[in-house]
PDB file of N, CA and C in Angstrom:
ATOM      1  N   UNK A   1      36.220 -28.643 103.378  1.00  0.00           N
ATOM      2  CA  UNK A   1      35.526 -27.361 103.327  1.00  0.00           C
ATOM      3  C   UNK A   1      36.499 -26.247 103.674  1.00  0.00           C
ATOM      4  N   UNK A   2      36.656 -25.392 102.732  1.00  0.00           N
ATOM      5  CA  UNK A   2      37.308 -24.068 103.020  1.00  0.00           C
ATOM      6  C   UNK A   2      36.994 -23.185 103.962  1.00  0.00           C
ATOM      7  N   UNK A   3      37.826 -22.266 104.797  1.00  0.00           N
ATOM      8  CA  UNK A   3      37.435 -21.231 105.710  1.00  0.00           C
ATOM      9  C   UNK A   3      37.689 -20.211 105.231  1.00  0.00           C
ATOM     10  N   UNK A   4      37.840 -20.061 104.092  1.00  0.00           N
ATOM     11  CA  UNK A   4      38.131 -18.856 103.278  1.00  0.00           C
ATOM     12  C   UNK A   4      36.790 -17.747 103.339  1.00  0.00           C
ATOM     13  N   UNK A   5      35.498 -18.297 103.034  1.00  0.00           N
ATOM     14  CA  UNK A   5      34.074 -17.569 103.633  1.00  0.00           C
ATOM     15  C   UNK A   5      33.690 -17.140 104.572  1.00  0.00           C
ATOM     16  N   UNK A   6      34.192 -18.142 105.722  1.00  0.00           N
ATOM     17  CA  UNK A   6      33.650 -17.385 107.413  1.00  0.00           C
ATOM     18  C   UNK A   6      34.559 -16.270 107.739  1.00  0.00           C
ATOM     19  N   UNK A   7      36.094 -16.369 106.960  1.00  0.00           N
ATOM     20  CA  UNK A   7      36.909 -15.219 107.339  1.00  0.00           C
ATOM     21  C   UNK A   7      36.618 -14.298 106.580  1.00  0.00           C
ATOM     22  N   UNK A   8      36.134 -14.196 105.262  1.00  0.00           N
ATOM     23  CA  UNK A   8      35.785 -13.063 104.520  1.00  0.00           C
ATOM     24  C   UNK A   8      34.793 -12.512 105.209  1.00  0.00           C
ATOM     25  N   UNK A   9      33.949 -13.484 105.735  1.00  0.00           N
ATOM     26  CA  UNK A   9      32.285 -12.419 106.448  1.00  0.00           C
ATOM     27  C   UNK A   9      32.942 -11.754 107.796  1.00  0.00           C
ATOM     28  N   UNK A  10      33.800 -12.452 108.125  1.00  0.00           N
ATOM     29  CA  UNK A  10      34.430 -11.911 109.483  1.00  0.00           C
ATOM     30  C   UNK A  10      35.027 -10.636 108.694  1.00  0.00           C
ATOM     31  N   UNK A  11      35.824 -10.491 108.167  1.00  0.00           N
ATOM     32  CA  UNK A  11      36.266  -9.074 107.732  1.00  0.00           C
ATOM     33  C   UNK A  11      35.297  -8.123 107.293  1.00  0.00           C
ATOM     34  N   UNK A  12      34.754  -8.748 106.363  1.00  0.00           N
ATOM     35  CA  UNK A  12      33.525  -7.669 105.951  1.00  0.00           C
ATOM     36  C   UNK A  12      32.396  -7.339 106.773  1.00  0.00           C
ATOM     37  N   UNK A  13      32.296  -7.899 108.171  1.00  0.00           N
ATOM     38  CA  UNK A  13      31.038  -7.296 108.835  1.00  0.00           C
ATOM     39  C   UNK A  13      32.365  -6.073 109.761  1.00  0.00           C
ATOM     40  N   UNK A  14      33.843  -6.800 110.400  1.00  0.00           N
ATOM     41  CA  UNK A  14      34.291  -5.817 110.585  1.00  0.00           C
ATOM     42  C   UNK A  14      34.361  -4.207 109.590  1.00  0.00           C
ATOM     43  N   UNK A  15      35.065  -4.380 108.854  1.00  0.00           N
ATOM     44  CA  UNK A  15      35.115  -3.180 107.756  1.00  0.00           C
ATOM     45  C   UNK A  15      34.026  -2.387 108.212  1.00  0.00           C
ATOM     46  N   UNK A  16      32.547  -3.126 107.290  1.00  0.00           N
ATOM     47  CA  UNK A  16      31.779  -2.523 106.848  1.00  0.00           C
ATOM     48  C   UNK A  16      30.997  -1.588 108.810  1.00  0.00           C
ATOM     49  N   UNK A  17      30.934  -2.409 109.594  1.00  0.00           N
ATOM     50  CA  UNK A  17      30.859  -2.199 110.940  1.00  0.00           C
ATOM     51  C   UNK A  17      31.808  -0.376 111.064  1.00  0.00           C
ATOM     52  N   UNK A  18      32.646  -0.904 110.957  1.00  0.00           N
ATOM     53  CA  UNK A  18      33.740   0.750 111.252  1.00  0.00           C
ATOM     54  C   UNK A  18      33.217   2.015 110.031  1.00  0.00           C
ATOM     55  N   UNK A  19      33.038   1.170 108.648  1.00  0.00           N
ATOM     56  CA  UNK A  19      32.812   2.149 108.065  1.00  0.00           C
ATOM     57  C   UNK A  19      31.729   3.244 108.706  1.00  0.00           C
ATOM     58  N   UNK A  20      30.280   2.296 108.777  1.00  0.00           N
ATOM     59  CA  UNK A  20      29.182   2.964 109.246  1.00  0.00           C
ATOM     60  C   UNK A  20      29.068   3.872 110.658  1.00  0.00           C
ATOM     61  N   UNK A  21      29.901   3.043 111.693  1.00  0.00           N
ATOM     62  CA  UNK A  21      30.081   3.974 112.637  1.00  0.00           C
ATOM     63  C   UNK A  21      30.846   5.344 112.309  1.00  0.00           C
ATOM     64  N   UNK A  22      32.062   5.300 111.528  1.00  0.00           N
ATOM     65  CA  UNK A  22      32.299   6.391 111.643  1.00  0.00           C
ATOM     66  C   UNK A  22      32.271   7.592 110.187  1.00  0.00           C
ATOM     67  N   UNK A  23      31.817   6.843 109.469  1.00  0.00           N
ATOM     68  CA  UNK A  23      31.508   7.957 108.173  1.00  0.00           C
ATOM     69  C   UNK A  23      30.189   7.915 107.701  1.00  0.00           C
ATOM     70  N   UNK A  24      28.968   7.428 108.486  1.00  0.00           N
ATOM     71  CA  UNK A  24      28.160   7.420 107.839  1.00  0.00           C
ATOM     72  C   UNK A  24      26.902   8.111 108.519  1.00  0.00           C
ATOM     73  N   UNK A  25      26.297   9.737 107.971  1.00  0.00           N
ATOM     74  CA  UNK A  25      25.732  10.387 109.029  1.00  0.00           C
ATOM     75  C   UNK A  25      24.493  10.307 109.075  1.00  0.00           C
ATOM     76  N   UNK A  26      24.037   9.611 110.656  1.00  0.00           N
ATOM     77  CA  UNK A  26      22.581   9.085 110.953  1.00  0.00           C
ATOM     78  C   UNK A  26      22.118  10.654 112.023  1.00  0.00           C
ATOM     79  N   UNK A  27      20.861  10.412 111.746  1.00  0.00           N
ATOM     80  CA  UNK A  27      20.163  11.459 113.174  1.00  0.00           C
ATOM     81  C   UNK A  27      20.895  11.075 114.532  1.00  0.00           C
ATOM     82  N   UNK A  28      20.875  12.093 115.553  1.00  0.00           N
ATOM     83  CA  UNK A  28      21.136  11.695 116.691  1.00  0.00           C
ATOM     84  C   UNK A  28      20.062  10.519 117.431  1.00  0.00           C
ATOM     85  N   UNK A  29      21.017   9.243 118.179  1.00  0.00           N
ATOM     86  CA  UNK A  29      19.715   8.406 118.761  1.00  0.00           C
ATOM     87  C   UNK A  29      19.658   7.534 117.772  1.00  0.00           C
ATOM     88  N   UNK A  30      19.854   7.165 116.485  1.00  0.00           N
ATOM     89  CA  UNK A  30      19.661   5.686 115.664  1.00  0.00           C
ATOM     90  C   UNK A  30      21.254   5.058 115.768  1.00  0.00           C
ATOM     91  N   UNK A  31      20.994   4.020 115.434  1.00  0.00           N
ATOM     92  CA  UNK A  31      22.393   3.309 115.798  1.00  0.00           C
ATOM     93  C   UNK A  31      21.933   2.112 114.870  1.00  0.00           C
ATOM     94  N   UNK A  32      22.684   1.594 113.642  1.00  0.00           N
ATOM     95  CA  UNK A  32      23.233   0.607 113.263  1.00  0.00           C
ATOM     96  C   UNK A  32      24.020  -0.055 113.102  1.00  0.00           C
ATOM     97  N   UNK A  33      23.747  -1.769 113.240  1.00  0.00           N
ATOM     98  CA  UNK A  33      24.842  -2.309 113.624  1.00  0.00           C
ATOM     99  C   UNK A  33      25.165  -3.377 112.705  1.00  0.00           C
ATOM    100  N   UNK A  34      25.892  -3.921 112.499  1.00  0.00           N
ATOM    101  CA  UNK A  34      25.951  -5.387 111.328  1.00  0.00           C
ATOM    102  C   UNK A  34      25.658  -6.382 112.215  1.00  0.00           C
ATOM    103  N   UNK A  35      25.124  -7.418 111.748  1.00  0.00           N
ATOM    104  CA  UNK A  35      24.696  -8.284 112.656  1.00  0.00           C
ATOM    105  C   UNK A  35      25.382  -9.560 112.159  1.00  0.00           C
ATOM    106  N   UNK A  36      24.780  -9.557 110.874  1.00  0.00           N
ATOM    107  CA  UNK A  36      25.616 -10.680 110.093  1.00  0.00           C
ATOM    108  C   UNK A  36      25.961 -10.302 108.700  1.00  0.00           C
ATOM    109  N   UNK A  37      26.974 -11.391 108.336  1.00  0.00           N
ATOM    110  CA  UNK A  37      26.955 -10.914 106.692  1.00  0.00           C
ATOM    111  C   UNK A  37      27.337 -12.457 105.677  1.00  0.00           C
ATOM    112  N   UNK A  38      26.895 -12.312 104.379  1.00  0.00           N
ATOM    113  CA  UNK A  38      26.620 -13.502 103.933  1.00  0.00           C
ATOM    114  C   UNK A  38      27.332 -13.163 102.231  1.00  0.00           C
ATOM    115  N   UNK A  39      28.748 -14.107 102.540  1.00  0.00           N
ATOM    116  CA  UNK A  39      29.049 -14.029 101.174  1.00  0.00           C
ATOM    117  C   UNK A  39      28.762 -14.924  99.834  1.00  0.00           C
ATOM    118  N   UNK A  40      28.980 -14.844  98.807  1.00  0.00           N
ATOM    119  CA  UNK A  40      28.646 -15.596  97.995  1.00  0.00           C
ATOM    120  C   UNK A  40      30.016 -16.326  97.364  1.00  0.00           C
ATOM    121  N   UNK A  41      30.054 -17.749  97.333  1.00  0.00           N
ATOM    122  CA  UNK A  41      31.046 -18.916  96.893  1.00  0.00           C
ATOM    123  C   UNK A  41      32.214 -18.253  96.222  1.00  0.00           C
ATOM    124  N   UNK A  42      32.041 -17.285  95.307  1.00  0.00           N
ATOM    125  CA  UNK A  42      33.056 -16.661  94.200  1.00  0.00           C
ATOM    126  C   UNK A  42      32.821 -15.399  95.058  1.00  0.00           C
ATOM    127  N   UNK A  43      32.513 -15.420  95.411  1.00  0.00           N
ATOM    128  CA  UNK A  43      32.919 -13.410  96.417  1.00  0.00           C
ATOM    129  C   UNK A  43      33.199 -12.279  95.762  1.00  0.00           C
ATOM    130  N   UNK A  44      31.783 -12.347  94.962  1.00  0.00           N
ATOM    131  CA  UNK A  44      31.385 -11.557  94.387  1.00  0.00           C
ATOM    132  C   UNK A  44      30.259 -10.685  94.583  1.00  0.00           C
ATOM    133  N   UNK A  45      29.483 -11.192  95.660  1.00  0.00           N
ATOM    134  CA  UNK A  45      28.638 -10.621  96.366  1.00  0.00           C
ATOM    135  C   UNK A  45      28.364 -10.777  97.557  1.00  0.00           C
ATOM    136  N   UNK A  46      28.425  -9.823  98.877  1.00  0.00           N
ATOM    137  CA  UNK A  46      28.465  -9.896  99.812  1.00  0.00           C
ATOM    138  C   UNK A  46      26.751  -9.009 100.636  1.00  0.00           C
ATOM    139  N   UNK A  47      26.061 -10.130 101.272  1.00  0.00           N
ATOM    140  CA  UNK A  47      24.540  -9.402 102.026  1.00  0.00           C
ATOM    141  C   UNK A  47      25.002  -8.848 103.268  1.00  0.00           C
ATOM    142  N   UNK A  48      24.775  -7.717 103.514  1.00  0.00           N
ATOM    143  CA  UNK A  48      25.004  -7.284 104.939  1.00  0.00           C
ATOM    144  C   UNK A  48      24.051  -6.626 105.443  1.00  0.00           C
ATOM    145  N   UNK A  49      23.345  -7.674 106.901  1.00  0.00           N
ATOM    146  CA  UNK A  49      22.364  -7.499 107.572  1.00  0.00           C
ATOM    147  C   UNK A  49      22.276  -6.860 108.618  1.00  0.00           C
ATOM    148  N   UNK A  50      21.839  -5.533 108.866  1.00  0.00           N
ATOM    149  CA  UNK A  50      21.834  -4.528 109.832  1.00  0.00           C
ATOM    150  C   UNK A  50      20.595  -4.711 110.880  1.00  0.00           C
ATOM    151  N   UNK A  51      20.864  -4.828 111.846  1.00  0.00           N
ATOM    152  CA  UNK A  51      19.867  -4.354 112.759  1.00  0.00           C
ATOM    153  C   UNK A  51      19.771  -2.250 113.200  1.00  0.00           C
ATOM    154  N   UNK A  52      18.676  -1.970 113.601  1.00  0.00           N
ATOM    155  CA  UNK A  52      18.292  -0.531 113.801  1.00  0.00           C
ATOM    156  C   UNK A  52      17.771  -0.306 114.881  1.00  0.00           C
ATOM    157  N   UNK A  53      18.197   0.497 115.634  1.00  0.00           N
ATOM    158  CA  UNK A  53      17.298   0.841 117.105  1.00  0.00           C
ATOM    159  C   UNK A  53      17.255   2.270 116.627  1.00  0.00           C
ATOM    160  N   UNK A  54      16.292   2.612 117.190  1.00  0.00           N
ATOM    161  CA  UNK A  54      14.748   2.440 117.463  1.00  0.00           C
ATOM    162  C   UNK A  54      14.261   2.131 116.122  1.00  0.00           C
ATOM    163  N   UNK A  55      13.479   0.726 116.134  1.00  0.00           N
ATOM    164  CA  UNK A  55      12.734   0.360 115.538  1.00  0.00           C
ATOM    165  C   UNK A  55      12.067   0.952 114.535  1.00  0.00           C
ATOM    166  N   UNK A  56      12.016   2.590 114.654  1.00  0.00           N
ATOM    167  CA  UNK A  56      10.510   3.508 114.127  1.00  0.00           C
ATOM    168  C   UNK A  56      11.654   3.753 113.214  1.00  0.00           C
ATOM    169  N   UNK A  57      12.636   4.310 113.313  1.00  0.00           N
ATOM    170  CA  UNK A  57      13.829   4.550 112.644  1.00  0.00           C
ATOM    171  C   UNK A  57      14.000   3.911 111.227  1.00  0.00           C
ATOM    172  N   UNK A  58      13.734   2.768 111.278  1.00  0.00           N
ATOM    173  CA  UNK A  58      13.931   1.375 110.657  1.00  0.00           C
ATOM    174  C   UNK A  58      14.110   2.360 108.775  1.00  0.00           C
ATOM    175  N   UNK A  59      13.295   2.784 108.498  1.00  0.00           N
ATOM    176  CA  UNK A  59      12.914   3.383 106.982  1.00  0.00           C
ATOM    177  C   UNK A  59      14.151   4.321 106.965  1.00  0.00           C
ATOM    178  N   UNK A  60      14.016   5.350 108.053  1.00  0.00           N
ATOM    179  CA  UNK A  60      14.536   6.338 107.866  1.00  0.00           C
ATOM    180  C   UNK A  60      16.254   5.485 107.553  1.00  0.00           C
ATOM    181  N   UNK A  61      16.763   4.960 108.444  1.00  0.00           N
ATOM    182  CA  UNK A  61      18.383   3.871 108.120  1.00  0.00           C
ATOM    183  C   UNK A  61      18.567   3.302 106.584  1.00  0.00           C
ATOM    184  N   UNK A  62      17.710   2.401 106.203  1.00  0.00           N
ATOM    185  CA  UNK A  62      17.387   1.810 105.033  1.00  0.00           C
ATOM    186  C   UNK A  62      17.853   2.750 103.879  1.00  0.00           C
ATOM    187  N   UNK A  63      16.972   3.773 103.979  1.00  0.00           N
ATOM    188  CA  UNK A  63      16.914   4.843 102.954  1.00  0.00           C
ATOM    189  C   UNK A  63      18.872   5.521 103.123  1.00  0.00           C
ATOM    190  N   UNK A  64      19.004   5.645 104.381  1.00  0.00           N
ATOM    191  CA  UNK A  64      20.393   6.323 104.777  1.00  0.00           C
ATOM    192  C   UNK A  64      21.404   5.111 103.700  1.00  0.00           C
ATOM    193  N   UNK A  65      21.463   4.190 103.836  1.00  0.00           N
ATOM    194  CA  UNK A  65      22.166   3.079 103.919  1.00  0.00           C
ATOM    195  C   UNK A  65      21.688   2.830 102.033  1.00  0.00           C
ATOM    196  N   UNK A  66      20.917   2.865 101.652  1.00  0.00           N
ATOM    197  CA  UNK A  66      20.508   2.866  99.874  1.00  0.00           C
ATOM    198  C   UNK A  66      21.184   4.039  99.072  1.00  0.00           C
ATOM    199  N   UNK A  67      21.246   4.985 100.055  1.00  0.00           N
ATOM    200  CA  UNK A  67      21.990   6.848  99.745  1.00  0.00           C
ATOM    201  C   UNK A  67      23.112   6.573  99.886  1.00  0.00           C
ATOM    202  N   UNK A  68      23.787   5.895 100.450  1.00  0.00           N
ATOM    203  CA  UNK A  68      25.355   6.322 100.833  1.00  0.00           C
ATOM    204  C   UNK A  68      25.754   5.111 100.348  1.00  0.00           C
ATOM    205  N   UNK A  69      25.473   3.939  99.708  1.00  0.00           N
ATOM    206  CA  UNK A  69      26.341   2.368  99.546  1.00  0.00           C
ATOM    207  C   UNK A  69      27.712   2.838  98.537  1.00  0.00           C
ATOM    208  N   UNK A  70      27.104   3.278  97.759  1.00  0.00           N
ATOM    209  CA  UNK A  70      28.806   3.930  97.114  1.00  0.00           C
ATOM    210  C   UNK A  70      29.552   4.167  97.552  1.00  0.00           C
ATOM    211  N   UNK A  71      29.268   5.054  98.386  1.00  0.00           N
ATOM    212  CA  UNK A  71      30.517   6.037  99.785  1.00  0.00           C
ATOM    213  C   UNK A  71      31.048   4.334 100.469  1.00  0.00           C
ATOM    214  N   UNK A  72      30.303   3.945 100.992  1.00  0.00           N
ATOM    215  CA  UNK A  72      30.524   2.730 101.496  1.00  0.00           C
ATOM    216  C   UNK A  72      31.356   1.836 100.748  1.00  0.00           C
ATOM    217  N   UNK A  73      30.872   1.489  99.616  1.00  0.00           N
ATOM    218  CA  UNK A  73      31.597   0.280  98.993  1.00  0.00           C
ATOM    219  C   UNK A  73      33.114   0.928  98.514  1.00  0.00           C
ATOM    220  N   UNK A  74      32.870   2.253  98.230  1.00  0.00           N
ATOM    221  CA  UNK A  74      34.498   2.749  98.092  1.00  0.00           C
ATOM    222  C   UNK A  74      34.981   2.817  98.981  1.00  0.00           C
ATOM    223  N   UNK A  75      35.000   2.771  99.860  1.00  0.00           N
ATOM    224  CA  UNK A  75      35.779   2.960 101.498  1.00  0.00           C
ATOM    225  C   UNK A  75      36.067   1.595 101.730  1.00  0.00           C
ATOM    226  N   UNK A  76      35.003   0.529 101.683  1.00  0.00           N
ATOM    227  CA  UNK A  76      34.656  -0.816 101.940  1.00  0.00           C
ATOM    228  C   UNK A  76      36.234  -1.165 100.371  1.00  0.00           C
ATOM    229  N   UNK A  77      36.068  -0.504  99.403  1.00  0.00           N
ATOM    230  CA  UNK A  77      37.257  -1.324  98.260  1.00  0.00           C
ATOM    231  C   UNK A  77      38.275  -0.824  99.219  1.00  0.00           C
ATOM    232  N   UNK A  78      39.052  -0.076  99.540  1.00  0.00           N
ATOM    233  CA  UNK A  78      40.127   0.569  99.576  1.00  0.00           C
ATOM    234  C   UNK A  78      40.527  -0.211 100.770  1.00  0.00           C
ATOM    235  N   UNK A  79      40.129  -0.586 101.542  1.00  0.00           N
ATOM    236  CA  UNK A  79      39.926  -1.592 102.553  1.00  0.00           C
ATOM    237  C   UNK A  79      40.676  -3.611 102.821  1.00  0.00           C
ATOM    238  N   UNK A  80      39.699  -3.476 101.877  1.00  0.00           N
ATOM    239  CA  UNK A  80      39.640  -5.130 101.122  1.00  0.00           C
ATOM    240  C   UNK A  80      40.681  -5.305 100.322  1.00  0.00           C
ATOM    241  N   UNK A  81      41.724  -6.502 100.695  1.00  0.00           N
ATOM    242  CA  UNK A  81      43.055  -7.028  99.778  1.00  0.00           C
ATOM    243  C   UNK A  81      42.522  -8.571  98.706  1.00  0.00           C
ATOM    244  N   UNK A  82      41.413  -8.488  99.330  1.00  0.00           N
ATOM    245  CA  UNK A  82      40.657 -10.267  98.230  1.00  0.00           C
ATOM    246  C   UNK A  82      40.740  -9.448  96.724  1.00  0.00           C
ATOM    247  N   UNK A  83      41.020 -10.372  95.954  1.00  0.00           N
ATOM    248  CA  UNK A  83      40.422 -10.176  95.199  1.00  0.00           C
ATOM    249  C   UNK A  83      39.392 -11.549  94.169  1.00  0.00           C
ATOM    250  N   UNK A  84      38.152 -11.341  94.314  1.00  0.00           N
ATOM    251  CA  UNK A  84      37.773  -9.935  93.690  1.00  0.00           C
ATOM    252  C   UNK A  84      37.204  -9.546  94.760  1.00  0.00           C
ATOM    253  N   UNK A  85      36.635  -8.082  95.039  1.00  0.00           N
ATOM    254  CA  UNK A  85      36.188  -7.611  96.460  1.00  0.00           C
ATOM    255  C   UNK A  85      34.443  -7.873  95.595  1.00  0.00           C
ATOM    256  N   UNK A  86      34.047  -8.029  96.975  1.00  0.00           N
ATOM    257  CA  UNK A  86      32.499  -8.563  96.808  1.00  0.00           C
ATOM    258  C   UNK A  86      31.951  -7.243  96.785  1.00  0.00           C
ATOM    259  N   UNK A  87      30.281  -7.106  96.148  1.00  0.00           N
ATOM    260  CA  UNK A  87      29.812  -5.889  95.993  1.00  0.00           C
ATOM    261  C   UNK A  87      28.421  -6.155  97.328  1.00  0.00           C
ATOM    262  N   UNK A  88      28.844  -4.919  97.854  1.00  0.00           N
ATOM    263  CA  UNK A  88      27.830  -5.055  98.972  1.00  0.00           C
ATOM    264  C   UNK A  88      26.103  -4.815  98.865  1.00  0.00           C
ATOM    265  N   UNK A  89      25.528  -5.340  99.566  1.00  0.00           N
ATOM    266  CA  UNK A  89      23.847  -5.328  99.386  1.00  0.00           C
ATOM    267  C   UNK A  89      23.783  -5.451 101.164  1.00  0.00           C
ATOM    268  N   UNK A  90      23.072  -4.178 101.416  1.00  0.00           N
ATOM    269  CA  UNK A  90      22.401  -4.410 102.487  1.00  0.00           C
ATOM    270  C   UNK A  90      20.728  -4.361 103.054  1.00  0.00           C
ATOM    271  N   UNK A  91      20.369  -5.525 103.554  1.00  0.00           N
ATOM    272  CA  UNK A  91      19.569  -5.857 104.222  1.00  0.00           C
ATOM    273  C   UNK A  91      19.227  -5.933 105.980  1.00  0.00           C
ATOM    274  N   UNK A  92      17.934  -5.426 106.116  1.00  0.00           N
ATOM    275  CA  UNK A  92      17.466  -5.345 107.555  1.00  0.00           C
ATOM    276  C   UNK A  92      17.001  -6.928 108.008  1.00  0.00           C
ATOM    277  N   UNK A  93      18.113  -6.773 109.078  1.00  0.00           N
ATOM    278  CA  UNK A  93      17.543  -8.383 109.910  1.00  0.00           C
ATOM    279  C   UNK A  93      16.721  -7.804 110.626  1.00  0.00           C
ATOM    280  N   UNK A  94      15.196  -8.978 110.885  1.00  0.00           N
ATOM    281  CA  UNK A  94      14.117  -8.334 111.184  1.00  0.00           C
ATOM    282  C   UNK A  94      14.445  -9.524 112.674  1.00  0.00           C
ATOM    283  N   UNK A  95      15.584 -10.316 112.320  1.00  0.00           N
ATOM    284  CA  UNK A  95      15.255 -11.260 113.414  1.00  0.00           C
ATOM    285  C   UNK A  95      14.788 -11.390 115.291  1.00  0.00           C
ATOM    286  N   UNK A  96      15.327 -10.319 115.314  1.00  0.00           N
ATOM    287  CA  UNK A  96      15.310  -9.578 116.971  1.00  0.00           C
ATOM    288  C   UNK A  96      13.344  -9.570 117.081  1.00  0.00           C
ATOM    289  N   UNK A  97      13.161  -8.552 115.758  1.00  0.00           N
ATOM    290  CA  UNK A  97      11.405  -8.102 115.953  1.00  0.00           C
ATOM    291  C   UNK A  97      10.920  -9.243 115.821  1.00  0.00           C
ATOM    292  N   UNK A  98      11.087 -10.512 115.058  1.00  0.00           N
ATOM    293  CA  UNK A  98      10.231 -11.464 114.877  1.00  0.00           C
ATOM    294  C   UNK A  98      10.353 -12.516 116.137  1.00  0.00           C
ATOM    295  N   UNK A  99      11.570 -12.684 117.062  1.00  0.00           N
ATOM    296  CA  UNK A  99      11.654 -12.918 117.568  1.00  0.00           C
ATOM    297  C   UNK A  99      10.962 -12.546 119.335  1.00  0.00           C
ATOM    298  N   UNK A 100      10.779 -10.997 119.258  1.00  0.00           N
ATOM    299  CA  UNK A 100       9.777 -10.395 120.019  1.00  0.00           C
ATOM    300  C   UNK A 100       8.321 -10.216 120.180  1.00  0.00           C
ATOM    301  N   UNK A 101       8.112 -11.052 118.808  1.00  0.00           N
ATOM    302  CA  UNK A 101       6.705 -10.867 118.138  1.00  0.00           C
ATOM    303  C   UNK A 101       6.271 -12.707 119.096  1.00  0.00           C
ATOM    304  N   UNK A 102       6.719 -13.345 118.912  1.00  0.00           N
ATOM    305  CA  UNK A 102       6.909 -14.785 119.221  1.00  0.00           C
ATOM    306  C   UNK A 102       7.308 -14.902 120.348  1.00  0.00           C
ATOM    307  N   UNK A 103       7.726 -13.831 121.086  1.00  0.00           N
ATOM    308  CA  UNK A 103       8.012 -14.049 122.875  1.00  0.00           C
ATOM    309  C   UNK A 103       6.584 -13.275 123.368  1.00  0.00           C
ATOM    310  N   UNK A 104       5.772 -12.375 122.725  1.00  0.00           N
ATOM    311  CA  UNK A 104       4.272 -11.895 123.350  1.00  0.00           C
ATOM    312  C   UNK A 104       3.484 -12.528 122.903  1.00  0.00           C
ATOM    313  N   UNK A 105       3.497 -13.449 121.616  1.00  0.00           N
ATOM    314  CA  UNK A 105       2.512 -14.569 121.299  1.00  0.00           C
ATOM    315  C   UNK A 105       2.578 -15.960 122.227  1.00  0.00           C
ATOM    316  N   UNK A 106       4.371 -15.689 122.758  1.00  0.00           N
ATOM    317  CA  UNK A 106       3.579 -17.168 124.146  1.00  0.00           C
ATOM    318  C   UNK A 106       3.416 -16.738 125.387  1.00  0.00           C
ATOM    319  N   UNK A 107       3.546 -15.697 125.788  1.00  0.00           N
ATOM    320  CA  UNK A 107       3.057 -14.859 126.947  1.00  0.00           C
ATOM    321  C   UNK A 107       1.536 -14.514 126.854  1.00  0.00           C
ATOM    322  N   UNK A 108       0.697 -14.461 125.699  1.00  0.00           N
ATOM    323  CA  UNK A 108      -0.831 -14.570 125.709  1.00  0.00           C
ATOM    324  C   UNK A 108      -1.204 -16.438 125.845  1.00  0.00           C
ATOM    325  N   UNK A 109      -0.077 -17.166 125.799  1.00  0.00           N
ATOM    326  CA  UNK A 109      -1.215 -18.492 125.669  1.00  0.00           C
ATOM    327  C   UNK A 109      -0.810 -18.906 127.107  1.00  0.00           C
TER     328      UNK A 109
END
């Protein structure tokens, strides 16, 4: 088995991580973060899963993050020496909330 994948997700949650912190403009008070990221065999497509605080936020990021992926993925190419550079898709890990949802469902039993 190759490690050629866990190091690509390792780079690309770095990258994409720096990109967003520093070129990508959120309201004051939201904060996204990469949590994980999931490439595909030929690395050609790369999922990158953001978590969002505050929660309520959640739409307002999404929408930020659907507006700007260009800005991103060009910053994200210029970046990246693989070739071919994977095209990014990002997704909200809900895992934290579902996971909170399931720590007050065994605190009622």
């Amino acid at each position: 088995m190759s490690d050629r994948i866990p190091k690509i997700n390792t780079l690309v949650k770095q990258y994409i991580g720096e990109i967003i912190l520093r070129d990508l403009s959120l309201k004051p008070g939201v904060f996204v973060t990469v949590s994980k990221v999931d490439t595909s065999p030929d690395l050609r497509y790369t999922r990158v899963f953001v978590s969002i605080f505050p929660e309520k936020e959640t739409d307002y990021a999404e929408k930020t993050l659907i507006k700007e992926v260009y800005h991103i993925q060009g910053k994200f190419n210029q970046k990246m020496t693989t070739k071919p550079i994977p095209k990014i898709e990002f997704k909200i890990d809900t895992t934290e909330i579902r996971a909170s949802e399931i720590e007050e469902l065994l605190k009622k039993i």
